[in-house]
PDB file of N, CA and C in Angstrom:
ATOM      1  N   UNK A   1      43.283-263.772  87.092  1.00  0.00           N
ATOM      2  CA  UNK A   1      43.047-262.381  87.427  1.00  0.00           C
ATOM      3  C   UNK A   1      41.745-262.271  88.199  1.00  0.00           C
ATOM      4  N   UNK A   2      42.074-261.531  89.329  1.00  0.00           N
ATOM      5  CA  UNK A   2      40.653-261.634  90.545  1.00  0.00           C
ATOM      6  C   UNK A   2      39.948-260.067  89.735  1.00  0.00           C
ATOM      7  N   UNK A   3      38.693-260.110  90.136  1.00  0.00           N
ATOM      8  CA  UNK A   3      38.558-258.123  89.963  1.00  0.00           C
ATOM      9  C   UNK A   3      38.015-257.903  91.468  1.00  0.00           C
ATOM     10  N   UNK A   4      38.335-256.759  91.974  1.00  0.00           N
ATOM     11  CA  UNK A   4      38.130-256.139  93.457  1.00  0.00           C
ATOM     12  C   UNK A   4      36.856-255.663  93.556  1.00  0.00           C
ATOM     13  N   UNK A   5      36.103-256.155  94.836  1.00  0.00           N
ATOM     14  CA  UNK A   5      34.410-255.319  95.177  1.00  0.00           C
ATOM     15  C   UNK A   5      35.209-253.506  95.191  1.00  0.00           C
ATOM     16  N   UNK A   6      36.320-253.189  95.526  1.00  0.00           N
ATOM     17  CA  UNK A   6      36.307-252.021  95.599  1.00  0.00           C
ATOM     18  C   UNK A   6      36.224-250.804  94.451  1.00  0.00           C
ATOM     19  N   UNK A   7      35.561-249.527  94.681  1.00  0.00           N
ATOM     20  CA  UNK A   7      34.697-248.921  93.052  1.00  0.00           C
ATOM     21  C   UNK A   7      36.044-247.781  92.790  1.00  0.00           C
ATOM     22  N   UNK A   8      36.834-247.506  91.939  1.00  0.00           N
ATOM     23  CA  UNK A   8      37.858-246.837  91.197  1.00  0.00           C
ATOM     24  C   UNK A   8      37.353-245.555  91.618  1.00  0.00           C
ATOM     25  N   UNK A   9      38.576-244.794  91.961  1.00  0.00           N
ATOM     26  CA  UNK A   9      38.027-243.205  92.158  1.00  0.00           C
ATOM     27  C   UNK A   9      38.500-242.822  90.546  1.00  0.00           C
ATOM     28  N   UNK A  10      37.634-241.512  90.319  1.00  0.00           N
ATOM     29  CA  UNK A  10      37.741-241.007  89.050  1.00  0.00           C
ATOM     30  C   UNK A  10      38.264-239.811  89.410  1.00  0.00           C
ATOM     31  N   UNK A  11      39.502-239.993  88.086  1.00  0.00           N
ATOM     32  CA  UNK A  11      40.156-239.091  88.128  1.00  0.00           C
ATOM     33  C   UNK A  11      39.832-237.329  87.300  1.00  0.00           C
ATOM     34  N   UNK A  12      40.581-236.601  88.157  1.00  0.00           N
ATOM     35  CA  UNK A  12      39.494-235.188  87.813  1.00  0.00           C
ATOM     36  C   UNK A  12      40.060-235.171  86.194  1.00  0.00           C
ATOM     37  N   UNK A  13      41.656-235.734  85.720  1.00  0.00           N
ATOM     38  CA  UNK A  13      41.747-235.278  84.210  1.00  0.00           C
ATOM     39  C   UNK A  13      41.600-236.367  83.224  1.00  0.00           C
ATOM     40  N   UNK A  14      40.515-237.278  83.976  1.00  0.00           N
ATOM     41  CA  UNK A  14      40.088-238.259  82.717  1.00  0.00           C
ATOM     42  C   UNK A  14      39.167-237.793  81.888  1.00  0.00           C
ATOM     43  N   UNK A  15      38.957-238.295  80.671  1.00  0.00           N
ATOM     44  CA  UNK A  15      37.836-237.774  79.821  1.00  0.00           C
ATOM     45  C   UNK A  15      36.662-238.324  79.753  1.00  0.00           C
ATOM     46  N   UNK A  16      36.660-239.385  80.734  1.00  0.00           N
ATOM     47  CA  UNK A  16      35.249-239.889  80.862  1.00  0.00           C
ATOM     48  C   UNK A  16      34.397-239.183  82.063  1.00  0.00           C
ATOM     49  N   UNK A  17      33.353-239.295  81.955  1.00  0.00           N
ATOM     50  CA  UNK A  17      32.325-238.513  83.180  1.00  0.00           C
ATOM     51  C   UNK A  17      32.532-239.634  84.211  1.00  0.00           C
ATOM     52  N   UNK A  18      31.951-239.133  85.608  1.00  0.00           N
ATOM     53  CA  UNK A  18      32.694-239.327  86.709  1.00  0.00           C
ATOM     54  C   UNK A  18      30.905-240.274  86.928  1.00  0.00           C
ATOM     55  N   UNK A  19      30.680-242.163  87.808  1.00  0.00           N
ATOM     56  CA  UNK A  19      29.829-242.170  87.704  1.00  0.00           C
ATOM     57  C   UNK A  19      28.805-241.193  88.693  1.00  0.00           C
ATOM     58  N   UNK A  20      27.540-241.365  88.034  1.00  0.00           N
ATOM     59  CA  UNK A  20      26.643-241.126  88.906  1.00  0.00           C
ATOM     60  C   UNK A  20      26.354-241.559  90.201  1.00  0.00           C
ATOM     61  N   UNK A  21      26.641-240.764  91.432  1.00  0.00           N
ATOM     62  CA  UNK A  21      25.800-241.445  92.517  1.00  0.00           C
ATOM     63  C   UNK A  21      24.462-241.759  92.576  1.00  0.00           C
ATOM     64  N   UNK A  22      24.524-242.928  93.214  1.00  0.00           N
ATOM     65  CA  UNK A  22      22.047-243.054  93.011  1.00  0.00           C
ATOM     66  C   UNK A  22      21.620-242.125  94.540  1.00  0.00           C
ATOM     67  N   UNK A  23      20.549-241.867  94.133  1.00  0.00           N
ATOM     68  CA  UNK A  23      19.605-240.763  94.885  1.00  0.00           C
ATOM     69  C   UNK A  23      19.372-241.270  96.414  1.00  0.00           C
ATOM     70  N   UNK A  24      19.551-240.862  97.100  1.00  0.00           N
ATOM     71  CA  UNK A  24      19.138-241.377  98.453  1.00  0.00           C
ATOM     72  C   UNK A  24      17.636-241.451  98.585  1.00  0.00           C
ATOM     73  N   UNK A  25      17.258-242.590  99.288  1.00  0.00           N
ATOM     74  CA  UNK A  25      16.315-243.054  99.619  1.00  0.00           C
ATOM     75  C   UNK A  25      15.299-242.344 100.570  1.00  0.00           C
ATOM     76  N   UNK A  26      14.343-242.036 100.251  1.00  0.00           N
ATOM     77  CA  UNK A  26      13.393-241.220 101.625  1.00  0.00           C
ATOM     78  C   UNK A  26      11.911-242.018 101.742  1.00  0.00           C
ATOM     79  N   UNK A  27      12.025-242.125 102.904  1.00  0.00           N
ATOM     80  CA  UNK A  27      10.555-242.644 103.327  1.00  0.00           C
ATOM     81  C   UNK A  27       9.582-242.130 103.945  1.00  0.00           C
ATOM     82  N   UNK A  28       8.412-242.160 104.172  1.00  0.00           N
ATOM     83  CA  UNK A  28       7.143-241.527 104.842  1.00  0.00           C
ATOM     84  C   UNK A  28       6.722-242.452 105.873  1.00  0.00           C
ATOM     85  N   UNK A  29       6.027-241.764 106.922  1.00  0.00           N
ATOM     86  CA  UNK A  29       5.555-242.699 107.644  1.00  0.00           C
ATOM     87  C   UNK A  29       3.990-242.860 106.603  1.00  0.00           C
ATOM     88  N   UNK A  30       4.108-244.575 107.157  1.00  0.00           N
ATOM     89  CA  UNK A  30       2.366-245.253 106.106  1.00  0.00           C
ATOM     90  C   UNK A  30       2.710-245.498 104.962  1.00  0.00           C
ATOM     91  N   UNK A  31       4.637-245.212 104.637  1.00  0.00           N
ATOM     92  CA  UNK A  31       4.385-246.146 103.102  1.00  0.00           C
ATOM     93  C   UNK A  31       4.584-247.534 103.250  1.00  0.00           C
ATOM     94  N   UNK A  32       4.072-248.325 101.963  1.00  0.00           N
ATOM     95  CA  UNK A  32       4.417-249.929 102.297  1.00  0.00           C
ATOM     96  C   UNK A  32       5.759-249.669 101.617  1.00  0.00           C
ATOM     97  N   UNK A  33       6.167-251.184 102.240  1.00  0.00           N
ATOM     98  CA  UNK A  33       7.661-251.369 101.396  1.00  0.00           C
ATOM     99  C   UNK A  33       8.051-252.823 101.613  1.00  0.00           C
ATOM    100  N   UNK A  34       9.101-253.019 101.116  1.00  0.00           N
ATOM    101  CA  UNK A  34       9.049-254.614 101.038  1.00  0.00           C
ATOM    102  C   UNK A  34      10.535-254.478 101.479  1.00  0.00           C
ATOM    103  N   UNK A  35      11.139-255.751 102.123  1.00  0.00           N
ATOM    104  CA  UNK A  35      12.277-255.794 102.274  1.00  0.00           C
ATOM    105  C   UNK A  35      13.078-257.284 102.065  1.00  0.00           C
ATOM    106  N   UNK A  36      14.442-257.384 101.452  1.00  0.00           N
ATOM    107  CA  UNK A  36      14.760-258.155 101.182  1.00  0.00           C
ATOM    108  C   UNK A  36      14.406-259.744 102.287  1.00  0.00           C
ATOM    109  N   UNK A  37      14.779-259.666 103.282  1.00  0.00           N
ATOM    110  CA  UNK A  37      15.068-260.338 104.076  1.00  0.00           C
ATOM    111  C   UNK A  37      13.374-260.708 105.240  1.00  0.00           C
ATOM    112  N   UNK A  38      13.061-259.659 105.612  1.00  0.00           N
ATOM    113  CA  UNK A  38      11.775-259.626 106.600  1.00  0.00           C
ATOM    114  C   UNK A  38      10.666-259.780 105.328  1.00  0.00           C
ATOM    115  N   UNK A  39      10.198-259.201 104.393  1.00  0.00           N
ATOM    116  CA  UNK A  39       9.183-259.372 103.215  1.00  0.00           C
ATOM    117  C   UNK A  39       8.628-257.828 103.477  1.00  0.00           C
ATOM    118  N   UNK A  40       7.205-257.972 102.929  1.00  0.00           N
ATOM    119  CA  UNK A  40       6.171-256.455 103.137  1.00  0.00           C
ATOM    120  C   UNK A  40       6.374-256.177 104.435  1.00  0.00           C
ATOM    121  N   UNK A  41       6.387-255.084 104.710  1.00  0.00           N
ATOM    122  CA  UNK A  41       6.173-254.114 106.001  1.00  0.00           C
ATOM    123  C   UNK A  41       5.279-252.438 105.854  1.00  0.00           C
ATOM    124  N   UNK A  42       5.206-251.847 106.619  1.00  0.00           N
ATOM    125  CA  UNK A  42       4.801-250.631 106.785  1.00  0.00           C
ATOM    126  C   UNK A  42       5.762-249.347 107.496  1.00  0.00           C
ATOM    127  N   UNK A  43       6.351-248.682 106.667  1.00  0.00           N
ATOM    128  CA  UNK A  43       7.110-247.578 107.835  1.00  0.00           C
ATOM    129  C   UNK A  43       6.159-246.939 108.863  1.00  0.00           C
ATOM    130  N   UNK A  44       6.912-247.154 110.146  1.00  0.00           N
ATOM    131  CA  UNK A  44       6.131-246.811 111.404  1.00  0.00           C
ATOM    132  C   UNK A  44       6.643-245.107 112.016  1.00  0.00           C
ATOM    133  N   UNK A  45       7.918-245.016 111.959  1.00  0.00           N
ATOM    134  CA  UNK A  45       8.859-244.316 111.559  1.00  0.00           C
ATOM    135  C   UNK A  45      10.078-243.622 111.115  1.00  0.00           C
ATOM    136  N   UNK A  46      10.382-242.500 111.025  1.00  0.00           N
ATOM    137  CA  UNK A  46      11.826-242.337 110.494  1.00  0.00           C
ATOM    138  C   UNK A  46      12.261-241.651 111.241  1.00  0.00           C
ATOM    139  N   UNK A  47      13.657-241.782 110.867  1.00  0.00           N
ATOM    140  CA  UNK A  47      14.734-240.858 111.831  1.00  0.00           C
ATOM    141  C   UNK A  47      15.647-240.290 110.550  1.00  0.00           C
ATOM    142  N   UNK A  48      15.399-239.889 110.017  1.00  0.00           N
ATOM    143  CA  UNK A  48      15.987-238.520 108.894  1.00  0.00           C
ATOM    144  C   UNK A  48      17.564-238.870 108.873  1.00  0.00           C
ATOM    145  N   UNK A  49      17.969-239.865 107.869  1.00  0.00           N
ATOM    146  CA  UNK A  49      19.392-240.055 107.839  1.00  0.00           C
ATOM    147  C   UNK A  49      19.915-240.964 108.845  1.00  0.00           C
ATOM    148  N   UNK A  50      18.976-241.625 109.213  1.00  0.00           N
ATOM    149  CA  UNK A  50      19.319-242.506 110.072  1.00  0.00           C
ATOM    150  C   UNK A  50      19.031-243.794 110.244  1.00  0.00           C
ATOM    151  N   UNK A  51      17.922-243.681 110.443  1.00  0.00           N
ATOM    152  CA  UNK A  51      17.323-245.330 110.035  1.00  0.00           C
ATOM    153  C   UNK A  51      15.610-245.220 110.087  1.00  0.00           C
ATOM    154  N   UNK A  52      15.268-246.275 109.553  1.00  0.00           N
ATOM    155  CA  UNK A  52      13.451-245.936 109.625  1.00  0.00           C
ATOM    156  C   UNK A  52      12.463-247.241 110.174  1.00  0.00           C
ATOM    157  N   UNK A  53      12.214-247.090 111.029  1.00  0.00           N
ATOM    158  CA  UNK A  53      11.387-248.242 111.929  1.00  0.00           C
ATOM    159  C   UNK A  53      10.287-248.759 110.800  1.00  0.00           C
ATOM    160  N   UNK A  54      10.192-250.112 110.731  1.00  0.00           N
ATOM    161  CA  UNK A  54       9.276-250.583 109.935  1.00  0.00           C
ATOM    162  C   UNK A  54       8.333-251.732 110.872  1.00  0.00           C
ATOM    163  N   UNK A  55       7.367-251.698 110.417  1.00  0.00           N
ATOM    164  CA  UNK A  55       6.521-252.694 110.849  1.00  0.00           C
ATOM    165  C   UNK A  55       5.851-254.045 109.705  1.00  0.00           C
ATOM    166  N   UNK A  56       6.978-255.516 110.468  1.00  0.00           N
ATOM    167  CA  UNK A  56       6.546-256.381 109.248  1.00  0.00           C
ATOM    168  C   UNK A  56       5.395-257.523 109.533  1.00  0.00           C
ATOM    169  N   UNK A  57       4.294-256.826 110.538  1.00  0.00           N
ATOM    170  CA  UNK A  57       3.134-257.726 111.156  1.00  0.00           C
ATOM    171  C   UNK A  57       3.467-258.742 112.254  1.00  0.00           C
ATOM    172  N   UNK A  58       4.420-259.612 112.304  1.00  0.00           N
ATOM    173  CA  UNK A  58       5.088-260.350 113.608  1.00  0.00           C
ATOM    174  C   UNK A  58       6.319-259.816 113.914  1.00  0.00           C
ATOM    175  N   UNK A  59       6.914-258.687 113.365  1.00  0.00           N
ATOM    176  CA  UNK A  59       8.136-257.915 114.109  1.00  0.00           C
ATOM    177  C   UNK A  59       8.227-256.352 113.762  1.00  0.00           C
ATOM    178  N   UNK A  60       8.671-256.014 114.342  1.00  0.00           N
ATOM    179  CA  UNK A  60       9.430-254.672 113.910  1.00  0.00           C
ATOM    180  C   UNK A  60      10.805-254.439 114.324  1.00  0.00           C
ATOM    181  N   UNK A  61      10.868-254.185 112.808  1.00  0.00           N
ATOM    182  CA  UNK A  61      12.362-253.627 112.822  1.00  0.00           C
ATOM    183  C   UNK A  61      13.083-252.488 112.344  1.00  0.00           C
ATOM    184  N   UNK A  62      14.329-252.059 112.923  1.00  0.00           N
ATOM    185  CA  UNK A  62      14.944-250.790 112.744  1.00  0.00           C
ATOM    186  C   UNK A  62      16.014-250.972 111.736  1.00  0.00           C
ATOM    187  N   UNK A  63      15.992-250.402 110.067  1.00  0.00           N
ATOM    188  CA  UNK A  63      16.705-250.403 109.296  1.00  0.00           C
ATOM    189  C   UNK A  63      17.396-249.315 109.383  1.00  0.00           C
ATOM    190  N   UNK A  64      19.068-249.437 109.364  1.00  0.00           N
ATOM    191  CA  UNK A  64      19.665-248.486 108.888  1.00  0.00           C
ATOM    192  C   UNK A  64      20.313-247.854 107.806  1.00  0.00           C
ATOM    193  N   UNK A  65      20.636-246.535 107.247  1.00  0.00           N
ATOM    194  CA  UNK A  65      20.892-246.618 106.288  1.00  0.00           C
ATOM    195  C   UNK A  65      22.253-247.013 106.095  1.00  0.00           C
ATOM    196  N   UNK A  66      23.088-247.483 104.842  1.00  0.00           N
ATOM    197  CA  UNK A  66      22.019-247.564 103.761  1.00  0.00           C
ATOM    198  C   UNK A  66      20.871-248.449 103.609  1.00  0.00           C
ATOM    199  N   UNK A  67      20.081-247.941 102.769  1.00  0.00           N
ATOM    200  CA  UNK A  67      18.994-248.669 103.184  1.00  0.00           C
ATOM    201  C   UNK A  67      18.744-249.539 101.623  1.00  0.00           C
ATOM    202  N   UNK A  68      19.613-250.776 101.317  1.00  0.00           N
ATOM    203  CA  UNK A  68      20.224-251.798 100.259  1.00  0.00           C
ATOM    204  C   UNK A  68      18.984-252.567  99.789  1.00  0.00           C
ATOM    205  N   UNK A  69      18.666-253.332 101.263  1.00  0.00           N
ATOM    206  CA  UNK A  69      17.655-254.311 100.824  1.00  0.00           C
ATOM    207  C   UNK A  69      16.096-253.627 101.134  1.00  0.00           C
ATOM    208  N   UNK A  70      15.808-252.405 100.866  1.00  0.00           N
ATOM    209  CA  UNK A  70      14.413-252.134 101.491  1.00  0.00           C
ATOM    210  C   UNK A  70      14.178-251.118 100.154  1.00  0.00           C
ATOM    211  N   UNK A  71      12.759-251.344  99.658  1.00  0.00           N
ATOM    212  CA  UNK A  71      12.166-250.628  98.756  1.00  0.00           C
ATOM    213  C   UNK A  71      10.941-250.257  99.006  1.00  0.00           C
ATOM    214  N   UNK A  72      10.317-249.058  98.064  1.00  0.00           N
ATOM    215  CA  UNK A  72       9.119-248.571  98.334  1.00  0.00           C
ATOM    216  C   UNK A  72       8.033-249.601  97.213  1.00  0.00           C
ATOM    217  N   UNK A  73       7.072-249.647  97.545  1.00  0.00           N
ATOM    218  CA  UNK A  73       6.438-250.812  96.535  1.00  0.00           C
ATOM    219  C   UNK A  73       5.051-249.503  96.247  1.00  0.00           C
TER     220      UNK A  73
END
C-alpha cells in the first residue's frame, strides 16, 4: 500500500474539523532570513503576494511564493 503526497478534501458533513491552513508569510524590507538552499540573506524587497528579492552577500535572489524554504530568523 503506497500513501499519496496528495492532501484529502474535507468533507462539509464529516465530524471532524476541517485542517487548519498555516498563515501566510509576510516580509519587510531589512529583515534577516535564512533560506534553505542560498543560507542567511537580507530582504531587499517585496512584491506583495508575489515574490520578495533577497540579498545573500554573493547573490541575489528572487523568491517566489510559496515561500517553503525561506524563514524569518
Amino acid at each position: 500500500m503506497t500513501k499519496s503526497a496528495v492532501a484529502r478534501r474535507h468533507l462539509p458533513t464529516s465530524p471532524f474539523k476541517a485542517p487548519a491552513a498555516p498563515p501566510d508569510k509576510h516580509f519587510a524590507v531589512g529583515e534577516r532570513v535564512t533560506h534553505d538552499t542560498y543560507g542567511l540573506g537580507r530582504v531587499t524587497a517585496v512584491e506583495e503576494g508575489i515574490a520578495v528579492l533577497v540579498d545573500f552577500g554573493s547573490r541575489q535572489e528572487r523568491i517566489p511564493t510559496p515561500y517553503t524554504k525561506l524563514s524569518v530568523l
